[in-house]
Protein backbone atom coordinates (compact mmCIF):
# COMPACT_ATOMS: atom_id res chain seq x y z
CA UNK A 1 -80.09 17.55 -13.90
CA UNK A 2 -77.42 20.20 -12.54
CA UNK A 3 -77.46 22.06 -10.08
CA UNK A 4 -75.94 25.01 -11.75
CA UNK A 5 -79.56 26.08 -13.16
CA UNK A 6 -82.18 26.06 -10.41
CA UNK A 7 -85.95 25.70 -11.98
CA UNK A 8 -87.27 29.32 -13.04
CA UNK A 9 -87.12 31.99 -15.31
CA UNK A 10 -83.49 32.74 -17.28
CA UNK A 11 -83.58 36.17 -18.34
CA UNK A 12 -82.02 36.80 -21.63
CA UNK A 13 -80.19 40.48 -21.41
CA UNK A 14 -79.05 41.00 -25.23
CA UNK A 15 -80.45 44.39 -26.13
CA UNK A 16 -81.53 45.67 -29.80
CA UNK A 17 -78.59 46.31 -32.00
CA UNK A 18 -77.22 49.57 -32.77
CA UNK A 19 -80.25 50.84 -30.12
CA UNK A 20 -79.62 53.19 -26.57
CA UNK A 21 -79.17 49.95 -24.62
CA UNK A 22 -76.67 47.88 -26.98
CA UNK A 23 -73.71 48.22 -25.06
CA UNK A 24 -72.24 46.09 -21.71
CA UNK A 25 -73.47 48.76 -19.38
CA UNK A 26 -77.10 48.54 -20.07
CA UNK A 27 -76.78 45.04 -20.40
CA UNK A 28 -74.76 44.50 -16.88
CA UNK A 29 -78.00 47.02 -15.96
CA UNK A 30 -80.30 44.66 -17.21
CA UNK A 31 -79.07 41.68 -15.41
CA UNK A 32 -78.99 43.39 -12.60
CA UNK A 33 -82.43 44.01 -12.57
CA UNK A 34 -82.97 40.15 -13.56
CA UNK A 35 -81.09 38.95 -10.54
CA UNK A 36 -82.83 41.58 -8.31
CA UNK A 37 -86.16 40.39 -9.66
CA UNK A 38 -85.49 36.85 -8.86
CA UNK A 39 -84.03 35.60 -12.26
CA UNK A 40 -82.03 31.95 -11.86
CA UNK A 41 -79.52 32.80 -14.45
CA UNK A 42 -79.02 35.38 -17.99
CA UNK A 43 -77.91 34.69 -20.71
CA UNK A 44 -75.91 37.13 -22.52
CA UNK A 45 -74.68 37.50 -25.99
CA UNK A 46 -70.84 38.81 -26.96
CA UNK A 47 -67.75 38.53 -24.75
CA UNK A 48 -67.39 42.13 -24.08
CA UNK A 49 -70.99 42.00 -22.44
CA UNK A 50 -70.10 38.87 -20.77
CA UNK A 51 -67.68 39.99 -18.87
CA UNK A 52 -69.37 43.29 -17.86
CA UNK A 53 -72.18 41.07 -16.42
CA UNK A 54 -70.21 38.57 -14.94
CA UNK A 55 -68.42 41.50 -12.52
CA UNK A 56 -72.15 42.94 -11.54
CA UNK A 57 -74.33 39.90 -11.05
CA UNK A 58 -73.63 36.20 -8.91
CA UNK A 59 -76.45 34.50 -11.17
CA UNK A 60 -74.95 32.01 -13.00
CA UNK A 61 -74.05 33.45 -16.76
CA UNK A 62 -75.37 31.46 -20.35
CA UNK A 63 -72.77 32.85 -22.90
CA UNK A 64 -73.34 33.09 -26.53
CA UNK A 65 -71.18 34.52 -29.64
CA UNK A 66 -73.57 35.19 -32.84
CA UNK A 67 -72.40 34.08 -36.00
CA UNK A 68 -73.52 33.39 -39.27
CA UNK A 69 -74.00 30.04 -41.14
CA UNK A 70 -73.06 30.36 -45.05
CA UNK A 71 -76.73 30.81 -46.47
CA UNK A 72 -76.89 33.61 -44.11
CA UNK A 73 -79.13 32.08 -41.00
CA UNK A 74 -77.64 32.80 -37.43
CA UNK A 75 -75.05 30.27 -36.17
CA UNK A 76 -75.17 30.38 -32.15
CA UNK A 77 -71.74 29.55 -30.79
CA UNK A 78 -69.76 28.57 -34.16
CA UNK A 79 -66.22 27.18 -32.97
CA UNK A 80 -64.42 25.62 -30.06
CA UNK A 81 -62.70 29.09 -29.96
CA UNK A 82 -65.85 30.77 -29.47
CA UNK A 83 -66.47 28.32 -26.51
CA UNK A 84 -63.15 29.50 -24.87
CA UNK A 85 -63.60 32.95 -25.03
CA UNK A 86 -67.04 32.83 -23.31
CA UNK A 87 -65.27 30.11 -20.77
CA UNK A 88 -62.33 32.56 -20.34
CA UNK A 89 -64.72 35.53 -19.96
CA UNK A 90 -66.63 34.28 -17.02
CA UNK A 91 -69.63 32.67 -18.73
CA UNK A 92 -70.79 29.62 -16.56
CA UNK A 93 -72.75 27.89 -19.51
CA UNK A 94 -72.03 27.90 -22.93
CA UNK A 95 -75.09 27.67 -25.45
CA UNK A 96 -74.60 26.77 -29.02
CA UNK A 97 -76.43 25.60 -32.61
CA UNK A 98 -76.79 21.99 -32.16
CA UNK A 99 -79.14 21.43 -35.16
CA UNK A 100 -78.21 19.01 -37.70
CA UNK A 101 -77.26 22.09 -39.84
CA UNK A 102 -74.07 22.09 -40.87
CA UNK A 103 -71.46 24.44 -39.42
CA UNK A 104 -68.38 26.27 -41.66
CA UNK A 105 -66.23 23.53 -40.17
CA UNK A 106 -67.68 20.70 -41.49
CA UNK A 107 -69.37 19.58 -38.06
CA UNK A 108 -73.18 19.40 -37.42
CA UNK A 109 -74.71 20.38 -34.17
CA UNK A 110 -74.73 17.12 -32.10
CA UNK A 111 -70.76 16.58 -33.38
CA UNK A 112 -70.06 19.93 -32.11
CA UNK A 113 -71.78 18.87 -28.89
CA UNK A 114 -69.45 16.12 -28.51
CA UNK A 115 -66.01 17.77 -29.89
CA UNK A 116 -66.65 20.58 -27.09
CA UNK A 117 -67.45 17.92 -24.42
CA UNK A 118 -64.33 16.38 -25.40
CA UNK A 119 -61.88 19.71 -25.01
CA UNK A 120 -63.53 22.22 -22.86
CA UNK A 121 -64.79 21.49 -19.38
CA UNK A 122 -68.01 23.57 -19.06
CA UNK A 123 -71.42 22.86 -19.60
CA UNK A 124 -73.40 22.90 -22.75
CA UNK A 125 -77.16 24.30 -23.57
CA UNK A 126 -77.83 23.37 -26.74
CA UNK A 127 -80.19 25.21 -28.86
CA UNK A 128 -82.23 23.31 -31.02
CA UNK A 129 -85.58 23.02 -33.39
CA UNK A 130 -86.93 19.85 -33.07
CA UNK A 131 -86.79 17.16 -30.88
CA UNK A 132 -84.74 14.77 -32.83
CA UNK A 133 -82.11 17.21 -32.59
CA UNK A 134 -82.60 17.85 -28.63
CA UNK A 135 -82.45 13.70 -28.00
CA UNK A 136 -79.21 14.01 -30.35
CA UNK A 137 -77.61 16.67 -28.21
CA UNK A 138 -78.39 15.25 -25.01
CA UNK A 139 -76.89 11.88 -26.14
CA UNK A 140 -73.59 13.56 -27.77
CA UNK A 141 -73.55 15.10 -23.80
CA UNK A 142 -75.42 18.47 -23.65
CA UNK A 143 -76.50 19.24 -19.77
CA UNK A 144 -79.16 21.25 -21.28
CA UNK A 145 -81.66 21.45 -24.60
CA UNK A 146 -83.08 24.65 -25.34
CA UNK A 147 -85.85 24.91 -27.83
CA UNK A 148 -84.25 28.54 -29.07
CA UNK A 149 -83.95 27.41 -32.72
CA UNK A 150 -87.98 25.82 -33.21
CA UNK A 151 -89.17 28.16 -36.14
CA UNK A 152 -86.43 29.65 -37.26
CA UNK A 153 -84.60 26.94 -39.75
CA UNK A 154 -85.76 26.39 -43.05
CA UNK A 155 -87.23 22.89 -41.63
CA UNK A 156 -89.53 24.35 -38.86
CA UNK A 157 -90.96 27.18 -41.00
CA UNK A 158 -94.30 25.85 -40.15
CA UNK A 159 -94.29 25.99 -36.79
CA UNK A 160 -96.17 28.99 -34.97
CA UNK A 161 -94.21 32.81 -34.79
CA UNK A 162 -96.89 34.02 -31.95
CA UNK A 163 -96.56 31.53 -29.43
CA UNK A 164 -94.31 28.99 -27.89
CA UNK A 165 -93.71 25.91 -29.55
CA UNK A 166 -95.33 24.25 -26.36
CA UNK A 167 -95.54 20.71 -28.52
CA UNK A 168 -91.86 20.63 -28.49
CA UNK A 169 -91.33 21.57 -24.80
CA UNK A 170 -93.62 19.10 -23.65
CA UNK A 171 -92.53 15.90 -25.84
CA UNK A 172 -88.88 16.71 -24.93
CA UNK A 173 -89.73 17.40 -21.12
CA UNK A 174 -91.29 13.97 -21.09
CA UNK A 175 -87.64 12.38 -22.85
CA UNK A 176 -85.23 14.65 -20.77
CA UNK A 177 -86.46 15.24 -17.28
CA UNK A 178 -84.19 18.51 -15.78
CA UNK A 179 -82.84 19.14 -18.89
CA UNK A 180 -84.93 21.12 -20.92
CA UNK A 181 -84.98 24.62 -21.56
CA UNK A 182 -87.88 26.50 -22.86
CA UNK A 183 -86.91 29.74 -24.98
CA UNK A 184 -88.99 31.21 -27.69
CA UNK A 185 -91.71 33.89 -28.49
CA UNK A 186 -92.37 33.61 -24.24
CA UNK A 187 -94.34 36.79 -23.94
CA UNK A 188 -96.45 36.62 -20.48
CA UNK A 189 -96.29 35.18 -17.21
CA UNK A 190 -98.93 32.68 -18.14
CA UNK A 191 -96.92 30.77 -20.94
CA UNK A 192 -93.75 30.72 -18.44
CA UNK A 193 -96.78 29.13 -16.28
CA UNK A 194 -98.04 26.83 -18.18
CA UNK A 195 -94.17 25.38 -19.67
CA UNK A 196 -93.20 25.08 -16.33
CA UNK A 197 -96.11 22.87 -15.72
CA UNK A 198 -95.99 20.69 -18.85
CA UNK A 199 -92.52 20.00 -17.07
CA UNK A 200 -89.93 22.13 -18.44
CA UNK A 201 -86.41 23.08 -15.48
CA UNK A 202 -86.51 26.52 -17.22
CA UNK A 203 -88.26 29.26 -19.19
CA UNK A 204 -85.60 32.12 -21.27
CA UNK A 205 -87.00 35.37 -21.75
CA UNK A 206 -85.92 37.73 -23.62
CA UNK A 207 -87.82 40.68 -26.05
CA UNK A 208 -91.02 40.96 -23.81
CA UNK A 209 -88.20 41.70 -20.72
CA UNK A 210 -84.84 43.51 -22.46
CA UNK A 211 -85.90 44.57 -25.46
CA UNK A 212 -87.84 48.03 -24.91
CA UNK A 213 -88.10 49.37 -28.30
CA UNK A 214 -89.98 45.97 -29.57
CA UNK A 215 -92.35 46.42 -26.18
CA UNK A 216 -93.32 49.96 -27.15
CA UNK A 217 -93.95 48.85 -30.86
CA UNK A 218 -96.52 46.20 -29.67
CA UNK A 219 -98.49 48.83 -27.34
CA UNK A 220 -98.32 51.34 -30.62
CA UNK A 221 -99.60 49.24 -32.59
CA UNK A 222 -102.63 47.93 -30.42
CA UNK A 223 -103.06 51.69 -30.22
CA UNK A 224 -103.52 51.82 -34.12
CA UNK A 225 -106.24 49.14 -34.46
């Protein structure tokens, strides 16, 4: 649908908490080595980090802020202030919670779709977990629907935590040709393969790539069996 995000893998460069590689040098590292690898964009969580990989990369740059929703799940992207900051820090997307899940301000996700669209000029990826709620964002004006969120709300609990929710990408490919973005549990080159082909633009990747204490854990523990 835009040009902005070529077809391909997005490499997701946000690095374990409190670890060696949580800080915006690692994480400028890391997209370097996305870009050099032949990433079509990163996405990148917390301004300070955003702007770090914004001066050492020419990939285009998915911004996120992490926040919290009042039961205590993780709120992607909370206000229109968070949306400025990534804007103003040189991020080229903005992704954000656009479940029906109710933000601290009152809005759901597809509302704050639209109240963005309406006050800040940049595009939108918009993280969702089903596909109601990806049809919902694309209508309130979302460029992009990422299946980030399918699992991980208290409505999806049933859906698989070892593989893509492939189901998902596919019915939504077939709704929103260009538009879809596939992110979740994406662990070899095969499943990247096989989204692309059931007609997903993109693929995010992010723990089997930039997180390297969570790839050593899964080798140490095939080595325990």
């Amino acid at each position: 649908m835009s040009p902005l995000l070529q077809r391909g893998l997005v490499v997701s460069c946000q690095a374990e908490e409190n670890g060696p590689f949580d800080n915006p040098e690692s994480v400028a590292a890391f997209a370097r080595a996305a870009e050099i690898g032949g990433a079509i964009a990163v996405r990148v969580r917390g301004i300070e980090n955003i702007r770090a990989v914004r001066k050492a990369v020419q990939l285009p740059v998915i911004g996120i802020i992490k926040g919290t929703f009042p039961n205590g799940e993780v709120l992607i992207t909370a206000t229109i202030d968070d949306v400025e900051a990534i804007a103003e820090a040189g991020g080229n997307v903005v992704a954000l919670d656009a479940t029906h899940r109710v933000r601290p301000n009152g809005m759901d996700g597809p509302s704050m779709v639209a109240e963005v669209k309406r006050r800040v000029d940049i595009p939108l990826m918009a993280d969702i977990a089903s596909f109601d709620e990806g049809i919902a964002a694309a209508n309130a004006g979302a460029e992009f629907v990422a299946t980030t969120l399918s699992g991980y709300t208290e409505y999806t609990r049933k859906v698989r935590l070892d593989v893509p929710d492939f189901d998902l990408v596919a019915k939504l490919a077939k709704q929103l040709p260009g538009q879809v973005v596939a992110e979740g549990r994406f662990w070899t080159p095969e499943q990247l393969a096989y989204a692309m082909r059931l007609g997903t633009h993109a693929v995010v990747v992010g723990t089997a790539i930039t997180r390297p204490i969570e790839i050593v854990r899964r080798f140490v523990k095939a080595v325990q069996v």
